[in-house]
Protein backbone atom coordinates (compact mmCIF):
# COMPACT_ATOMS: atom_id res chain seq x y z
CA UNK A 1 0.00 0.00 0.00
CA UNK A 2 1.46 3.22 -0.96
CA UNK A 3 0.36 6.97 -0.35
CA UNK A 4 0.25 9.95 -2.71
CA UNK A 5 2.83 12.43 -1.04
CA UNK A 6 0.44 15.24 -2.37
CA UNK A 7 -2.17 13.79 -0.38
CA UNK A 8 0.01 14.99 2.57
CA UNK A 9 2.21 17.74 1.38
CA UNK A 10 1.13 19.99 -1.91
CA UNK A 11 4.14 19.69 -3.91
CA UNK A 12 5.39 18.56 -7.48
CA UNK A 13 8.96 20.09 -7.29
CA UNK A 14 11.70 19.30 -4.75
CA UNK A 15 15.10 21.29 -4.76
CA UNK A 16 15.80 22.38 -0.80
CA UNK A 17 17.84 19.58 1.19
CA UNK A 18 15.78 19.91 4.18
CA UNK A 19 12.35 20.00 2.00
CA UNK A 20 13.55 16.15 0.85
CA UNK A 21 15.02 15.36 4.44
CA UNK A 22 11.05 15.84 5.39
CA UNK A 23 9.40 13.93 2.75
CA UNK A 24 11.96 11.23 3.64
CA UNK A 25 10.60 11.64 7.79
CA UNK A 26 7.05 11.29 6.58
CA UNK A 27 7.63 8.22 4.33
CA UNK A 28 9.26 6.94 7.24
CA UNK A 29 6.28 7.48 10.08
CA UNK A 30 3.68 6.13 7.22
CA UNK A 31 5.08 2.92 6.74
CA UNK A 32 6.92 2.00 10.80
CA UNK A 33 3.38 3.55 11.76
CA UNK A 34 0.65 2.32 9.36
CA UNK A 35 2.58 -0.25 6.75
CA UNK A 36 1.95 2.51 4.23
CA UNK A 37 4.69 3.90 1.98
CA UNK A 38 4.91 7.37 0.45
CA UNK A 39 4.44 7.76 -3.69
CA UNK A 40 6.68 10.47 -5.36
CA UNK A 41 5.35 9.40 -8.48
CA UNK A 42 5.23 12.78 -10.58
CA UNK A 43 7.12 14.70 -8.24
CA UNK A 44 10.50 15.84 -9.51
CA UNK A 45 13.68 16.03 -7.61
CA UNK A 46 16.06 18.79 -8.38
CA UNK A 47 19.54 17.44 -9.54
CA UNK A 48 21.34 19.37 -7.01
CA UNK A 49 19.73 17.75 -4.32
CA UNK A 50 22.19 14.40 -6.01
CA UNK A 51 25.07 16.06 -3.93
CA UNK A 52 23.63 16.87 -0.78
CA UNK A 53 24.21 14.97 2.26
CA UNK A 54 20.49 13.85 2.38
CA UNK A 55 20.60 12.18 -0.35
CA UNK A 56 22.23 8.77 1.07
CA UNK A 57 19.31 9.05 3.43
CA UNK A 58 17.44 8.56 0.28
CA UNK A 59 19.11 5.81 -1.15
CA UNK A 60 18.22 4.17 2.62
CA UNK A 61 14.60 5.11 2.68
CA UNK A 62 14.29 3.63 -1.14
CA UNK A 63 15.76 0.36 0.37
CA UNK A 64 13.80 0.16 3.59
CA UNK A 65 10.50 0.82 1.10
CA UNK A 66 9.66 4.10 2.97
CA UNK A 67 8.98 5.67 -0.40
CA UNK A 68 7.97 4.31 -3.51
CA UNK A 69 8.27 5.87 -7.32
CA UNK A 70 11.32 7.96 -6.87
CA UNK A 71 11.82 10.06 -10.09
CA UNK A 72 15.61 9.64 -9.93
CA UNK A 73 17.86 7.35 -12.10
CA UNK A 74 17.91 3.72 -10.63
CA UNK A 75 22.01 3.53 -10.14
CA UNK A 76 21.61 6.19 -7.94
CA UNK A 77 19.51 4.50 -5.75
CA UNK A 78 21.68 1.93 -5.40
CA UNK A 79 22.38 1.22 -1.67
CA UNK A 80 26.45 1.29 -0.76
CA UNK A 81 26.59 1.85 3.24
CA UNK A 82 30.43 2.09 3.23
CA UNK A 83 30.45 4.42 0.61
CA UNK A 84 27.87 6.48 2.74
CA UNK A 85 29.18 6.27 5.71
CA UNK A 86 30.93 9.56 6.33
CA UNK A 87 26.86 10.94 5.31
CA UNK A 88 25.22 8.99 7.64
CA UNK A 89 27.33 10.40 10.53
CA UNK A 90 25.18 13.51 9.91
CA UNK A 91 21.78 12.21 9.99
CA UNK A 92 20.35 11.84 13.15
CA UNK A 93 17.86 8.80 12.74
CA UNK A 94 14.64 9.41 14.97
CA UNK A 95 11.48 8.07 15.71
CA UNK A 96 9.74 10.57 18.04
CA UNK A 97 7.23 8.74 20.67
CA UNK A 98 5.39 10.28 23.37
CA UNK A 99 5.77 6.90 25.73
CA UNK A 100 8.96 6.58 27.97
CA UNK A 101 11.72 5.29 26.24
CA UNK A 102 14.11 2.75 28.44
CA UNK A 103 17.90 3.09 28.03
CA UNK A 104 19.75 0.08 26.28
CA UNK A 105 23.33 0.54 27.01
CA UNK A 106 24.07 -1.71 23.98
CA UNK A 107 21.97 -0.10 21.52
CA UNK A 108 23.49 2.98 22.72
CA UNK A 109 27.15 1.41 21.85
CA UNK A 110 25.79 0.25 18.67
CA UNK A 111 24.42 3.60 17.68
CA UNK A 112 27.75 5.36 18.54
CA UNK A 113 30.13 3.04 16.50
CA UNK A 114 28.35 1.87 13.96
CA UNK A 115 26.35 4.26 11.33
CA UNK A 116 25.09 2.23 9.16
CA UNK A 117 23.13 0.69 11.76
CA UNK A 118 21.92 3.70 13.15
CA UNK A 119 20.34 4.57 9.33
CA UNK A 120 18.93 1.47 9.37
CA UNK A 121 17.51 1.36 12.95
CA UNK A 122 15.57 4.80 13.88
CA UNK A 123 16.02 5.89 17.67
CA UNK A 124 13.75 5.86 19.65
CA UNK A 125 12.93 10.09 21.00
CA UNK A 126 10.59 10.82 23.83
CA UNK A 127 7.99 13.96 23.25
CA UNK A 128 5.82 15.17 26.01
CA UNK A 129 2.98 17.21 24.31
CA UNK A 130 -0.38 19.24 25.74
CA UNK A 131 -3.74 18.81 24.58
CA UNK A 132 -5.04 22.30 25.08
CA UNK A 133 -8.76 22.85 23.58
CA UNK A 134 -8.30 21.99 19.41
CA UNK A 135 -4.63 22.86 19.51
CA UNK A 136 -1.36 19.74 20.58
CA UNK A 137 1.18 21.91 22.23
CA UNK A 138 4.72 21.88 22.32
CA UNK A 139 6.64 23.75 25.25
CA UNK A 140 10.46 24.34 26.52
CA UNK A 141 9.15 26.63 29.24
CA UNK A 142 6.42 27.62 31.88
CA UNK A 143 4.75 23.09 32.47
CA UNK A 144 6.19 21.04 34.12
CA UNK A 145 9.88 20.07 35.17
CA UNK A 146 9.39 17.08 33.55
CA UNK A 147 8.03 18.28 30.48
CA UNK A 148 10.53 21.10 29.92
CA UNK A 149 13.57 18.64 30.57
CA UNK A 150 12.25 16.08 27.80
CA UNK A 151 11.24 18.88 25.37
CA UNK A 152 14.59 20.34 25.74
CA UNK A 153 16.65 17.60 25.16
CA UNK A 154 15.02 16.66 22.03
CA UNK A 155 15.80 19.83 20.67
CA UNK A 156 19.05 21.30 22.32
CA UNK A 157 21.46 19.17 19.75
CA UNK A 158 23.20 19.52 17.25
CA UNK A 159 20.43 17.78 14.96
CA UNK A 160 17.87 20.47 16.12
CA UNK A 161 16.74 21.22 12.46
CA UNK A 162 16.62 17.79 11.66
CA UNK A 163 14.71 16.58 15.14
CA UNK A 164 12.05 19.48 13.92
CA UNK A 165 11.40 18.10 10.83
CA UNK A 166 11.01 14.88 12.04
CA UNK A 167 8.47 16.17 14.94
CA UNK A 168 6.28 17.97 12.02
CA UNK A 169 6.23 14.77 9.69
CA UNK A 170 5.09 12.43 12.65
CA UNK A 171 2.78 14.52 13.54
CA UNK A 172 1.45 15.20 10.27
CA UNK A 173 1.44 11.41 9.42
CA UNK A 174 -0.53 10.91 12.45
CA UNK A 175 -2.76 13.85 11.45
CA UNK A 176 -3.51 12.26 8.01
CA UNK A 177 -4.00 8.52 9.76
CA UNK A 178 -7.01 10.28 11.54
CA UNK A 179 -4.80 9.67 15.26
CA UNK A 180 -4.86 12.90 15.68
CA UNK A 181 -7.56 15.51 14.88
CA UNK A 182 -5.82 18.65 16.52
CA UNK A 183 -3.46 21.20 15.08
CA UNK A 184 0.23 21.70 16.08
CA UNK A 185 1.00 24.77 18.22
CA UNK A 186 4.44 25.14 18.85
CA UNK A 187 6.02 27.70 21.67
CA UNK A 188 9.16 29.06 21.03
CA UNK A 189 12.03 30.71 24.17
CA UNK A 190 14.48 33.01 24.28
CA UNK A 191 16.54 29.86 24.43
CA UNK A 192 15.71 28.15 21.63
CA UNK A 193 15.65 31.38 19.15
CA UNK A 194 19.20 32.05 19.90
CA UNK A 195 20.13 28.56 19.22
CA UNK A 196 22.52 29.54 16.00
CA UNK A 197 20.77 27.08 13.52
CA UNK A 198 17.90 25.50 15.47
CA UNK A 199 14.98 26.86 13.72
CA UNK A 200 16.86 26.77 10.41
CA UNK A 201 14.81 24.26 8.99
CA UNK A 202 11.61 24.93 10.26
CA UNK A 203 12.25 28.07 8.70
CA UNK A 204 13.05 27.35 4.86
CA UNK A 205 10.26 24.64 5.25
CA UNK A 206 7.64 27.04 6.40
CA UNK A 207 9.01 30.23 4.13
CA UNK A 208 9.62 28.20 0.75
CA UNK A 209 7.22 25.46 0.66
CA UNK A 210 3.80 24.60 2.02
CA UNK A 211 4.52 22.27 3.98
CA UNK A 212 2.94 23.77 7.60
CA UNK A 213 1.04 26.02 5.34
CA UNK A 214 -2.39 24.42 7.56
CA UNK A 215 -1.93 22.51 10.81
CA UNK A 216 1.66 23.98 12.02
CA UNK A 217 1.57 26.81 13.96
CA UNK A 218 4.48 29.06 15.62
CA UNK A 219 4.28 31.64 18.47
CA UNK A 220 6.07 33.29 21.01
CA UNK A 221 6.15 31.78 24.68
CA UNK A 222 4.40 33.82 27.15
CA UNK A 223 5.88 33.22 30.35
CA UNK A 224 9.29 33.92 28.68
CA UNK A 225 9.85 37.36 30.06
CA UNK A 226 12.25 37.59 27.49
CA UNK A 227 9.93 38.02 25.14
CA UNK A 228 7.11 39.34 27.27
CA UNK A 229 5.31 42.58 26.06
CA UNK A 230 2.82 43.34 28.41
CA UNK A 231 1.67 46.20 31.29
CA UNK A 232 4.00 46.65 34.19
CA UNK A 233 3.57 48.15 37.14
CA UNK A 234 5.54 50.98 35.60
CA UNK A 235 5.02 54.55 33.89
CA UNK A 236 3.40 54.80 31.09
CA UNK A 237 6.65 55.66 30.09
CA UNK A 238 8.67 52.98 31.45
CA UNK A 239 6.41 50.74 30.01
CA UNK A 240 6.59 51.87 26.33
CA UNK A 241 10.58 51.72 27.07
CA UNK A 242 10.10 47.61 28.12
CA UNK A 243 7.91 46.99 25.47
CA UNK A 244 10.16 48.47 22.78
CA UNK A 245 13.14 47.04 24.34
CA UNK A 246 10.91 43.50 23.82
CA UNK A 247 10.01 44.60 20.17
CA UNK A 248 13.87 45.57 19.31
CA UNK A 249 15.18 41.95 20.67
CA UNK A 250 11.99 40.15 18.89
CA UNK A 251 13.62 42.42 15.25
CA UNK A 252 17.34 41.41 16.26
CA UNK A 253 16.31 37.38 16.86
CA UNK A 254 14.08 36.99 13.80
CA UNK A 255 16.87 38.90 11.71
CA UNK A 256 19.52 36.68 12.85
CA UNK A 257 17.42 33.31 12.42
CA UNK A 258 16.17 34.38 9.14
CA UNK A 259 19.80 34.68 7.84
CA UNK A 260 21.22 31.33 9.58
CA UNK A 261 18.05 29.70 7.47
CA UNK A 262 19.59 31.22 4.36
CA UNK A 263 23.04 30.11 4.99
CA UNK A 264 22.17 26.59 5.69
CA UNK A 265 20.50 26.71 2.58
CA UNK A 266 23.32 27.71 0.83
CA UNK A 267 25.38 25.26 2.85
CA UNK A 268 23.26 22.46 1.42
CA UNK A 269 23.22 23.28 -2.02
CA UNK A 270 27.51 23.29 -1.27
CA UNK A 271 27.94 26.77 -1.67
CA UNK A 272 28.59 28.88 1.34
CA UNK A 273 31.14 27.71 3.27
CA UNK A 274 30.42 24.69 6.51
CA UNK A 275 34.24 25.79 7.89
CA UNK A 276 36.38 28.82 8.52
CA UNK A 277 40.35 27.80 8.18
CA UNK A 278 43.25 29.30 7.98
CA UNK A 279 43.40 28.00 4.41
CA UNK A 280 39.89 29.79 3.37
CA UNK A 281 38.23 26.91 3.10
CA UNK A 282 35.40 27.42 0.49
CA UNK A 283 37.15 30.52 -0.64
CA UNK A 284 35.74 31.35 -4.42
CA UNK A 285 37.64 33.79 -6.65
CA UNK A 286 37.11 36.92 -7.85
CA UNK A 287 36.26 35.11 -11.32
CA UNK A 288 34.16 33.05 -9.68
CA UNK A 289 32.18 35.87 -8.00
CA UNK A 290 32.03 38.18 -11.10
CA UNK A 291 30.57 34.93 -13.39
CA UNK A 292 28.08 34.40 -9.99
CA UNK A 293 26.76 38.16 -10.31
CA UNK A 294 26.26 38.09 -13.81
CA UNK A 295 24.59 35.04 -13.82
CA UNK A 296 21.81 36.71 -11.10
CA UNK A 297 21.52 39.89 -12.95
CA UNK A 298 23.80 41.76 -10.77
CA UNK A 299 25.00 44.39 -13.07
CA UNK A 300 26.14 48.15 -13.32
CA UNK A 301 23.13 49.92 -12.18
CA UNK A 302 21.32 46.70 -10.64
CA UNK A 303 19.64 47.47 -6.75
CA UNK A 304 21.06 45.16 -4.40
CA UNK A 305 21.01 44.59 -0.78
CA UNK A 306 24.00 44.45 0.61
CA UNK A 307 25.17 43.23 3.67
CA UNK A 308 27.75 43.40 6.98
CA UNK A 309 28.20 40.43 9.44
CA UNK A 310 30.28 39.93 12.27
CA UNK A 311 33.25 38.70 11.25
CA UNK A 312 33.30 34.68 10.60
CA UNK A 313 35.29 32.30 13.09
CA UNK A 314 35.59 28.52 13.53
CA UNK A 315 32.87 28.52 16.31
CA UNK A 316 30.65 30.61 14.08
CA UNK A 317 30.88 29.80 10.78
CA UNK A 318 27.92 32.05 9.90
CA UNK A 319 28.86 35.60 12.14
CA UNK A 320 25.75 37.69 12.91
CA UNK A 321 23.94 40.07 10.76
CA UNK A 322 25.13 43.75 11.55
CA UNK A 323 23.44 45.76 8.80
CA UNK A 324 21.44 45.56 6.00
CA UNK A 325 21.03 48.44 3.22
CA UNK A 326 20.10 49.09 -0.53
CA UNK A 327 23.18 48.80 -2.87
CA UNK A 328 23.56 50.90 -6.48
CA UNK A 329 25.99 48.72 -8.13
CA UNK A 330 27.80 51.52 -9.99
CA UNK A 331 30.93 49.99 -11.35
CA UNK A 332 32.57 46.56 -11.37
CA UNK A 333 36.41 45.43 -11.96
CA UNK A 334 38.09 42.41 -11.93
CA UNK A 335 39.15 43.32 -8.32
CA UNK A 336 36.36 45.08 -7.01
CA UNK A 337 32.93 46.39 -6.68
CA UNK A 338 31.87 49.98 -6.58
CA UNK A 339 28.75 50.58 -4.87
CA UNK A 340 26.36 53.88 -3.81
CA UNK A 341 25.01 52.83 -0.28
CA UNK A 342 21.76 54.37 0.48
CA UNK A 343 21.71 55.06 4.39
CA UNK A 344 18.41 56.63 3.91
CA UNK A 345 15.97 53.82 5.60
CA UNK A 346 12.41 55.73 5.67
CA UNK A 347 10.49 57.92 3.00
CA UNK A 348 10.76 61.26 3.30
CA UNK A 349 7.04 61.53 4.16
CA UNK A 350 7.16 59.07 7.22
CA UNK A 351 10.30 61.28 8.25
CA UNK A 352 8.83 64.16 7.83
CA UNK A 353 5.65 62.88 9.76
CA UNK A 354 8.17 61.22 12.90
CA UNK A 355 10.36 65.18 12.90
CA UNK A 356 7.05 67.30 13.31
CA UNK A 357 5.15 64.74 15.60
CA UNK A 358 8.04 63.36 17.72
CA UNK A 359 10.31 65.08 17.66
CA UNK A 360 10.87 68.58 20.90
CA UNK A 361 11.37 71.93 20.03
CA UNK A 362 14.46 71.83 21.61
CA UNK A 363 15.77 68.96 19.57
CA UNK A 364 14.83 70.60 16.02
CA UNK A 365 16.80 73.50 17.54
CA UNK A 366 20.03 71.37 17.56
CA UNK A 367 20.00 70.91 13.53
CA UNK A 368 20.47 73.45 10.82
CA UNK A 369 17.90 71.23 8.80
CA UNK A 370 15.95 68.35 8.75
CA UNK A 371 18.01 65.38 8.69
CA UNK A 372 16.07 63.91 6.36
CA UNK A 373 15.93 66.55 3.76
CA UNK A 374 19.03 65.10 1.77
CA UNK A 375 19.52 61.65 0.63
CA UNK A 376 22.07 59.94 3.09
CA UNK A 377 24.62 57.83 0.85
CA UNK A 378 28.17 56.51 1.20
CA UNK A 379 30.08 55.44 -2.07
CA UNK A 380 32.42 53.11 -1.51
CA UNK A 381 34.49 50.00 -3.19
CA UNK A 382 35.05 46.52 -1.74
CA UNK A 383 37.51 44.34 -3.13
CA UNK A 384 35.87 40.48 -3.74
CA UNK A 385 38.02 38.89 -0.97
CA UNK A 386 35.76 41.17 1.24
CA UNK A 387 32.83 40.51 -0.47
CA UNK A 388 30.68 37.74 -0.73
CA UNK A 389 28.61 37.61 -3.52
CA UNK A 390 25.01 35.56 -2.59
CA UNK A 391 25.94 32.19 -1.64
CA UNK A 392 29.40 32.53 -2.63
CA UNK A 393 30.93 33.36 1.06
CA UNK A 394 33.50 32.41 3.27
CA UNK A 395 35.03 34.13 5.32
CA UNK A 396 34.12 37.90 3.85
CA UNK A 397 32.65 40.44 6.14
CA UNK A 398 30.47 41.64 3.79
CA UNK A 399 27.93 39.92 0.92
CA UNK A 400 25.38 40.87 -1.54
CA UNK A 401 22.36 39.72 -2.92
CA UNK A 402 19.96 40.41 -5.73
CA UNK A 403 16.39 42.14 -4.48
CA UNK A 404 14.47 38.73 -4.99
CA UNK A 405 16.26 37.00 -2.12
CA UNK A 406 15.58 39.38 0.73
CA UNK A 407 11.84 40.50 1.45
CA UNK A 408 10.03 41.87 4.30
CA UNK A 409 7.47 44.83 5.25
CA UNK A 410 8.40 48.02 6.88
CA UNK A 411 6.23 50.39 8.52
CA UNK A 412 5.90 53.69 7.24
CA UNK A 413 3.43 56.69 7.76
CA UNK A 414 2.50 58.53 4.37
CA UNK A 415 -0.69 60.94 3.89
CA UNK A 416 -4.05 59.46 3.01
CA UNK A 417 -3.59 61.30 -0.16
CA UNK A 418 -0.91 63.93 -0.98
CA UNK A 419 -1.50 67.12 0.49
CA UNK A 420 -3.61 65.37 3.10
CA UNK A 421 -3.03 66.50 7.19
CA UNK A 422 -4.00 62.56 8.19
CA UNK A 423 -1.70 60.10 8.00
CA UNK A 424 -2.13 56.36 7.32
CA UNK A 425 0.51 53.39 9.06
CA UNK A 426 1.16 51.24 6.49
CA UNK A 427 2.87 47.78 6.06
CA UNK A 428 4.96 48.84 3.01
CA UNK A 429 6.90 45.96 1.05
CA UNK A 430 10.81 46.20 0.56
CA UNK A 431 10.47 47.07 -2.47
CA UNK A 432 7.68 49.46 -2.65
CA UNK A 433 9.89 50.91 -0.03
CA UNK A 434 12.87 51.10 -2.28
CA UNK A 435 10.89 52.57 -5.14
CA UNK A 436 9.57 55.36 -2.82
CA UNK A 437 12.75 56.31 -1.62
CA UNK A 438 14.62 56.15 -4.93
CA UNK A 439 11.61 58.41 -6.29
CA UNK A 440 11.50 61.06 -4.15
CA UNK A 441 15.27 61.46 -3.92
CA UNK A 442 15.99 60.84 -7.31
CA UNK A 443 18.48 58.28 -6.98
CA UNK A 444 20.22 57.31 -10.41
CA UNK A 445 18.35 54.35 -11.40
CA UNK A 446 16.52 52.85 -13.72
CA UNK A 447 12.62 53.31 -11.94
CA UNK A 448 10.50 51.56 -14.88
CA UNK A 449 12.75 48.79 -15.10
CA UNK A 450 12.86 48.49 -11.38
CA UNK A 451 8.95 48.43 -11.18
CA UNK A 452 8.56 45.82 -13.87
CA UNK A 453 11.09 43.72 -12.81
CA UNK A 454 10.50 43.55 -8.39
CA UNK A 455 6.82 45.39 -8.53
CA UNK A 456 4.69 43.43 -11.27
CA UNK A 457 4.43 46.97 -12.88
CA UNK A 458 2.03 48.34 -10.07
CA UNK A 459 4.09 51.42 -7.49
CA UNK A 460 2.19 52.88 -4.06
CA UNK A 461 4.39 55.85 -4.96
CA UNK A 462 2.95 56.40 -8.29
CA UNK A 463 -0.80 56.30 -6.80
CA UNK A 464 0.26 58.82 -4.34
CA UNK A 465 1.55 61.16 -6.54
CA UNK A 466 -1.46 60.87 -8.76
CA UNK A 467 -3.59 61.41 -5.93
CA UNK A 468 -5.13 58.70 -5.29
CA UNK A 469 -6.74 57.59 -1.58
CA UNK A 470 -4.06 55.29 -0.16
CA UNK A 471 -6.82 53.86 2.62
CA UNK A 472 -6.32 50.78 0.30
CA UNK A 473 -2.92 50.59 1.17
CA UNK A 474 -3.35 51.34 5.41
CA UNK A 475 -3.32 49.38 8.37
CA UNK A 476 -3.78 51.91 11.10
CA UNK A 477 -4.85 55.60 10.97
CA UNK A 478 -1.99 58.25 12.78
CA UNK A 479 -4.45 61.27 12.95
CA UNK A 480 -4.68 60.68 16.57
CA UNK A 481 -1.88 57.66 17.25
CA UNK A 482 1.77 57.88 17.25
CA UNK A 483 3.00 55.82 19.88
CA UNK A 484 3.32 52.74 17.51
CA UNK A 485 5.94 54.61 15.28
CA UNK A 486 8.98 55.48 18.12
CA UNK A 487 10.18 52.02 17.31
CA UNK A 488 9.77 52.57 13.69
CA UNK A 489 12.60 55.50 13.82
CA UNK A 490 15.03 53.21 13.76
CA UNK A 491 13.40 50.52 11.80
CA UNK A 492 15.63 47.85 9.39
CA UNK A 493 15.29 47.54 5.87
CA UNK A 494 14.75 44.12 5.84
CA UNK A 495 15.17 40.48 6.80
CA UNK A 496 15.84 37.55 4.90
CA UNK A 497 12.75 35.62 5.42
């Protein structure tokens, strides 16, 4: 008996390493749980997935009949455990359970030494989970001692992404087998956000395919006071301080997760580097990067994002996101990239709005201007072994990547129509963002091409200048609030995710 994977996941193309590490984890639950393996007849797998470390798994779950009508050439299929060995040591083989699970000192010894056995022979993992009205919880924090300790183990390894993945495709096995009719609610700490590549997978699974799309849900713990935004027995004033202090760490963590999900995406497709060494391990030329940039579009006069991480060590392959900004490429060498940095973050009607609303009397006094009446830009040139170009990075402090590949929506305050005195909070889009600014300040670029190539044709600055009502556009209206915009003064660009 066999299952249609779209039955269970809506799918007909595969081409992320973790996206066919899941499909693997449910074809595994379906048939060790319900003698039922998982069809990939008409689903395609992306030849770069061929090199990937998962892909032995595959070769295994072929052989142990997990899934069925793999639309892959049959030598490749062919099962060769010593030839896979050094693979296997990176798959972490798991069946999750919510019974106790008794420790066998020999099967322990076993798993340790021998890998192929371990590939073969799924280990047992112990989840404790809540039934809470239509919702199974998961939790790290706030039950009981008990709980915490076994949910914390199973994820605080170094197979955290993987032990996810497999905790989403039992469950949704389970789901599909009518076991369980509740949706998955999962809590996430301080902890386990700042867990360098914990949520990786979870992320690219949720971001870039539909896999949780329906019964897979993600929020913030509550009795984290880490991540607590609530009323204090404070000042008003004091509160608004904790609660953007809250909102600030919430931007910082779901910056830096977003970009560890990117690199391990990049590490899996064997392009950003898994090591730093003292012999640049990974290290791609400047050849290498100028061929990379041309083959993405990144030309002279192409809008790019680029940037700045701590700087990469053996501990920390990845570094931490430091800044982010748009990028004019405006000339390119065999050496080196010249690029116009726009510093400017906000349009200059949201700054406008923040100087006369927010800002004292006294304050304006200290400026000969508005700070935001001239464009803010630095020129500058980075040679290529500082610069990374997309997933070609090492050990360079800085990267860059086309538009496409880094999206997210920025809040900005703009008049309900121009010349209006009320002002509408709006969830503006990167790029809509980008447009705006590069309008109004006239920034040397190519605007129609930009808005048929990142805008479908359609600009929010356009309709404003052309008077149109921009209600359509608004979330919030700022005749009367402004509170929710102090945190937007210093608000990012973007995130990666």
């Amino acid at each position: 008996m066999a299952i249609k994977l779209t039955d269970i996941y809506p799918c007909n193309i595969v081409n992320t390493a973790c996206e066919l590490y899941y499909i693997i984890e449910l074809g595994k639950y379906s048939k060790l749980l319900h003698n039922e393996s998982v069809s990939l007849q008409n689903i395609t797998l992306d030849k770069s997935l061929y090199s990937t470390y998962v892909f032995p798994y595959l070769r295994v779950a072929v052989a142990e009949g997990y899934l069925v009508n793999v639309n892959v050439p049959s030598d490749l299929l062919l099962l060769d455990d010593e030839a896979d060995v050094n693979n296997y040591k990176l798959i972490f083989n798991q069946f999750i359970v919510e019974n106790e699970v008794d420790f066998d000192f020999a099967e322990y010894s076993q798993y340790s030494r021998d890998y192929a056995y371990k590939i073969h022979n799924p280990k047992p993992v112990r989840v404790m989970l809540k039934r809470v009205d239509d919702f199974l919880v998961f939790k790290c924090v706030g039950e009981s001692s008990k709980m915490c300790s076994i949910n914390r183990s199973l994820i605080n390894t170094r197979y955290a992404g993987q032990t996810w993945l497999s905790l989403f495709a039992w469950y949704v096995i389970q789901n599909h087998s009518g076991v369980f009719f509740e949706k998955l609610l999962v809590y996430l700490d301080t902890e386990t956000l700042l867990a360098q590549d914990s949520l990786s997978y979870p992320l690219i699974l949720s971001e870039c395919t539909q896999a949780l799309s329906s019964n897979v849900f993600f929020t913030l713990d509550e009795r984290d006071t880490m991540l607590r935004i609530e009323k204090l027995n404070l000042s008003d004033e004091e509160n608004e301080y904790h609660n953007n202090e809250v909102i600030g760490r919430l931007d910082i963590l779901k910056r830096q997760c977003g970009y560890n999900a990117w690199y391990t995406k990049g590490m899996d497709m064997g392009l950003c580097s898994k090591y730093v060494n003292e012999d640049g391990d990974a290290f791609r030329s400047a050849q290498d990067k100028l061929k990379r940039m041309e083959e993405l579009g990144m030309l002279v006069g192409s809008p790019v994002i680029l940037y700045t991480r701590t700087q990469p060590t053996k501990s920390n392959v990845r570094g931490a996101i430091e800044s982010a900004k748009i990028a004019i490429i405006q000339n390119v060498t065999s050496k080196a990239v010249t690029l116009l940095c726009i510093n400017t973050t906000d349009t200059f009607v949201h700054s406008e709005f923040i100087w006369n609303k927010l800002y004292t009397t006294e304050v304006k006094s200290m400026y000969s201007k508005p700070p935001y009446i001239d464009l803010n830009t630095t020129k500058m040139s980075v040679e290529f072994i500082d610069l990374g170009v997309e997933y070609y990075l090492s050990f360079e402090s800085m990267f860059i990547v086309p538009l496409s590949q880094a999206d997210d929506s920025i809040k900005q305050c703009i008049p309900k129509y121009m010349g209006s005195d009320e002002y509408l909070l709006v969830d503006m889009p990167q790029n809509q963002l980008i447009y705006w600014i590069c309008s109004e300040y006239n920034v040397p670029i190519d605007l129609g091409l930009f808005k048929k190539a990142y805008l479908g044709g359609k600009a929010m600055y356009d309709d404003y200048v052309e008077g149109k009502d921009m209600g359509i556009y608004s979330s919030d209206s700022l005749t009367t609030h402004y509170g929710v915009l102090r945190e937007g003064v210093e608000s990012r660009l973007l995130s990666l995710f």
